[in-house]
C-alpha atoms as a PDB file:
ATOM      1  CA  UNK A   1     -34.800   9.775   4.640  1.00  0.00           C
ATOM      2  CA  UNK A   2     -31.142   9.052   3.767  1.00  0.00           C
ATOM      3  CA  UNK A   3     -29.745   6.688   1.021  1.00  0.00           C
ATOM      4  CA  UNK A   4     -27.483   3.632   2.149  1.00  0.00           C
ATOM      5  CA  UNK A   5     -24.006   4.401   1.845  1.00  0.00           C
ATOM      6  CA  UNK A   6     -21.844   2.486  -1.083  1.00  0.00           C
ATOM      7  CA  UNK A   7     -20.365  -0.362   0.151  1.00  0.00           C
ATOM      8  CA  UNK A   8     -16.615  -0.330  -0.561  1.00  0.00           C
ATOM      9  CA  UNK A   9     -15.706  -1.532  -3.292  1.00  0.00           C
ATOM     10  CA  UNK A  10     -13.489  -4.978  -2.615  1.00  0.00           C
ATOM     11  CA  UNK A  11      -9.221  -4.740  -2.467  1.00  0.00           C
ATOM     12  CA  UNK A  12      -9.221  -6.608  -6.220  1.00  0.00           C
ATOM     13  CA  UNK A  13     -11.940  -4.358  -7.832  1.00  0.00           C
ATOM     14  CA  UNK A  14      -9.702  -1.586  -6.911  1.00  0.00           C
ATOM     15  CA  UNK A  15      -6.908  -3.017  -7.986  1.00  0.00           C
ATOM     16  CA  UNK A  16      -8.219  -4.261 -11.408  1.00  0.00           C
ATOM     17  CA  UNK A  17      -9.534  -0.613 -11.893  1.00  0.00           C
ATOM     18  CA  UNK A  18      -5.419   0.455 -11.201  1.00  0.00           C
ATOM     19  CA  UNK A  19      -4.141  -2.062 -13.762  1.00  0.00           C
ATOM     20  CA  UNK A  20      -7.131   0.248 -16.071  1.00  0.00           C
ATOM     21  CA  UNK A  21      -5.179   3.471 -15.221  1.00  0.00           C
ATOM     22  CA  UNK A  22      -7.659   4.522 -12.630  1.00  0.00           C
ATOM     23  CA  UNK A  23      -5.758   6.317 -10.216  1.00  0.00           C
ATOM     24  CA  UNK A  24      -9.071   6.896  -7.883  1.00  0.00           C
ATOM     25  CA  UNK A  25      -9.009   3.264  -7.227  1.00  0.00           C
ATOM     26  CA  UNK A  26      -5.565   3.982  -5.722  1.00  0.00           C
ATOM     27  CA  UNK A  27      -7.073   7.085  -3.503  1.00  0.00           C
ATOM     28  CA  UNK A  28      -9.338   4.339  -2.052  1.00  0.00           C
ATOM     29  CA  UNK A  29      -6.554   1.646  -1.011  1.00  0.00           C
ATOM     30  CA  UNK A  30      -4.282   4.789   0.297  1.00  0.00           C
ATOM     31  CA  UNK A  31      -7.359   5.731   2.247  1.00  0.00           C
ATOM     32  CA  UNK A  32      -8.377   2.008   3.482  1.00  0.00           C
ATOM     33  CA  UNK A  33      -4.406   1.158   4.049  1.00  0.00           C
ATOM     34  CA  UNK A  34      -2.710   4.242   4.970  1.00  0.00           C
ATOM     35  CA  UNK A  35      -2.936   4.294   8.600  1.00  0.00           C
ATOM     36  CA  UNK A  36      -2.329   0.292   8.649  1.00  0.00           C
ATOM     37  CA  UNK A  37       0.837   0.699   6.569  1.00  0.00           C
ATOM     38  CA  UNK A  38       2.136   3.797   8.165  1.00  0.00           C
ATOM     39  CA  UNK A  39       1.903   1.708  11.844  1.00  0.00           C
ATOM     40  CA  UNK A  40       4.045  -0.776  10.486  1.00  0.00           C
ATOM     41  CA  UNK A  41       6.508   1.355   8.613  1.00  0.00           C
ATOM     42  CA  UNK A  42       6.875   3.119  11.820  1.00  0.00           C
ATOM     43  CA  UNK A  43       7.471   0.408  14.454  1.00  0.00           C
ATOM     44  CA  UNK A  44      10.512  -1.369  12.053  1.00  0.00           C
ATOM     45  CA  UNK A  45      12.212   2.548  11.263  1.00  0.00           C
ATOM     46  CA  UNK A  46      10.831   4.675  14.636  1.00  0.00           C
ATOM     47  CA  UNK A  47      11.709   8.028  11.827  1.00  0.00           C
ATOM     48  CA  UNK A  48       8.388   9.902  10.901  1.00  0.00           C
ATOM     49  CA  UNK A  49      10.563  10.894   7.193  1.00  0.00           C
ATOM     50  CA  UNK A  50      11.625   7.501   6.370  1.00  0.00           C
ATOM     51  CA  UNK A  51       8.069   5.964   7.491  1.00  0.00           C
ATOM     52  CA  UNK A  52       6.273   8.797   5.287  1.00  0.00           C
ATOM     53  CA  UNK A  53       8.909   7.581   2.217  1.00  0.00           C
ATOM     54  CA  UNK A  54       8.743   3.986   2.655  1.00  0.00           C
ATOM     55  CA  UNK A  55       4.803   4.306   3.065  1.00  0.00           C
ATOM     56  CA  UNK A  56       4.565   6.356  -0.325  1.00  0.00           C
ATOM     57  CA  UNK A  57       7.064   3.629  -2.072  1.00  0.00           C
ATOM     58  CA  UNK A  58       4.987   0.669  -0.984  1.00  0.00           C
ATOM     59  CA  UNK A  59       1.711   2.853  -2.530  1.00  0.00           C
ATOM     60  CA  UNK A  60       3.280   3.653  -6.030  1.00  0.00           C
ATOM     61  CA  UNK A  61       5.110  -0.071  -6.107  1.00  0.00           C
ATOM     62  CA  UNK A  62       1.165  -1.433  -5.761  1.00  0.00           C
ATOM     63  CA  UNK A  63       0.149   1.244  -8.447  1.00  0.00           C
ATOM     64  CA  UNK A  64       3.317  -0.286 -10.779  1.00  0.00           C
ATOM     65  CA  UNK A  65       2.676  -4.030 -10.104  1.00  0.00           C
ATOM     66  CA  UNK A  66      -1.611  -3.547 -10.408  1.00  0.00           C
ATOM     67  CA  UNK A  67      -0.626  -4.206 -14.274  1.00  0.00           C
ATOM     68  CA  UNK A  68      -0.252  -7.899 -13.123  1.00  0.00           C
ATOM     69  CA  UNK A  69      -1.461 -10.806 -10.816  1.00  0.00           C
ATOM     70  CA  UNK A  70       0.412 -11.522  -7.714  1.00  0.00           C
ATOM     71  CA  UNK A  71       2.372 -14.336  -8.471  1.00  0.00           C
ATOM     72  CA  UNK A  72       1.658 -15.620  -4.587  1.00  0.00           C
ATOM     73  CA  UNK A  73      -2.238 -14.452  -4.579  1.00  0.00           C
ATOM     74  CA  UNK A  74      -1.839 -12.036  -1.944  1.00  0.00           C
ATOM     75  CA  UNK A  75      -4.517  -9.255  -0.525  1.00  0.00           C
ATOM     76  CA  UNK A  76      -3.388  -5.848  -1.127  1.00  0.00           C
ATOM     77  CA  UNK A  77      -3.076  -5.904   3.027  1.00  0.00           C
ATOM     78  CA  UNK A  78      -0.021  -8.904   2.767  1.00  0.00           C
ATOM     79  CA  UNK A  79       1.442  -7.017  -0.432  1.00  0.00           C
ATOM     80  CA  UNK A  80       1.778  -3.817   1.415  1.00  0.00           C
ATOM     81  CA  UNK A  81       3.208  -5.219   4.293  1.00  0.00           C
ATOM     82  CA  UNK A  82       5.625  -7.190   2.643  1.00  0.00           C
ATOM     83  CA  UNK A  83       6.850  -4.375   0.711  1.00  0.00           C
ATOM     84  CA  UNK A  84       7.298  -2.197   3.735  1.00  0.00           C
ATOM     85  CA  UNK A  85       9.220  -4.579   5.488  1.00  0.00           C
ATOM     86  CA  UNK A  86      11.402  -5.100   2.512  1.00  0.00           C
ATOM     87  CA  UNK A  87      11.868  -1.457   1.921  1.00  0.00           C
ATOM     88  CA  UNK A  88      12.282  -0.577   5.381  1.00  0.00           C
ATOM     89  CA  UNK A  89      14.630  -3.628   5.862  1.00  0.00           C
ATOM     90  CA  UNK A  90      16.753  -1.849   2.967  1.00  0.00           C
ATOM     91  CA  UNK A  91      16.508   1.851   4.147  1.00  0.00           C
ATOM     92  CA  UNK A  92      18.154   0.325   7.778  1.00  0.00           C
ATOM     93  CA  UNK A  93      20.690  -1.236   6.236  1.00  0.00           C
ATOM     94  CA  UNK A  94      21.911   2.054   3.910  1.00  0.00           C
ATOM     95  CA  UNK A  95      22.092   3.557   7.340  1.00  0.00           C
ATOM     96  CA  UNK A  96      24.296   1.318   9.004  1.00  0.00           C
ATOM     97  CA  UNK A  97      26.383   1.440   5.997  1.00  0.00           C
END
């Protein structure tokens, strides 16, 4: 007989446990987002180096602003993506500069 698995634990219990200094809970949204946010770091800068930095920005910027609440009340899914767009946006324009 096998235990149940754990359910996972839910995007703002992770992120409350961040905003604590637990850097597991971090592990577990890089796990649960990872492949998500690399897909659309990828299709805005089509560069494998550029989509691995702007995908490890957009994971330490969450870590930095899990000390307080979203000011717009959005899932860790909408903050990511928002972040990647903006940091992507900004990487693209540095190149054509």
């Amino acid at each position: 007989m096998t235990l149940p698995e754990r359910p996972p634990a839910a995007d703002t219990t992770l992120v409350a446990r961040m905003a604590r200094g637990d850097r597991t809970a971090l592990v577990e949204l890089m796990a649960r987002y990872r492949t998500t946010a690399y897909a659309v770091a990828y299709a805005i800068l089509v560069n494998p180096e550029d989509t691995e930095s702007v995908v490890s920005e957009a994971f330490d910027d969450l870590w930095q602003r899990a000390q307080g609440p979203d000011p717009d009340g959005n899932s860790v899914h909408d903050r990511l993506t928002s972040v990647i767009h903006s940091l992507a946006q900004r990487r693209i324009e540095a190149r054509a500069s």
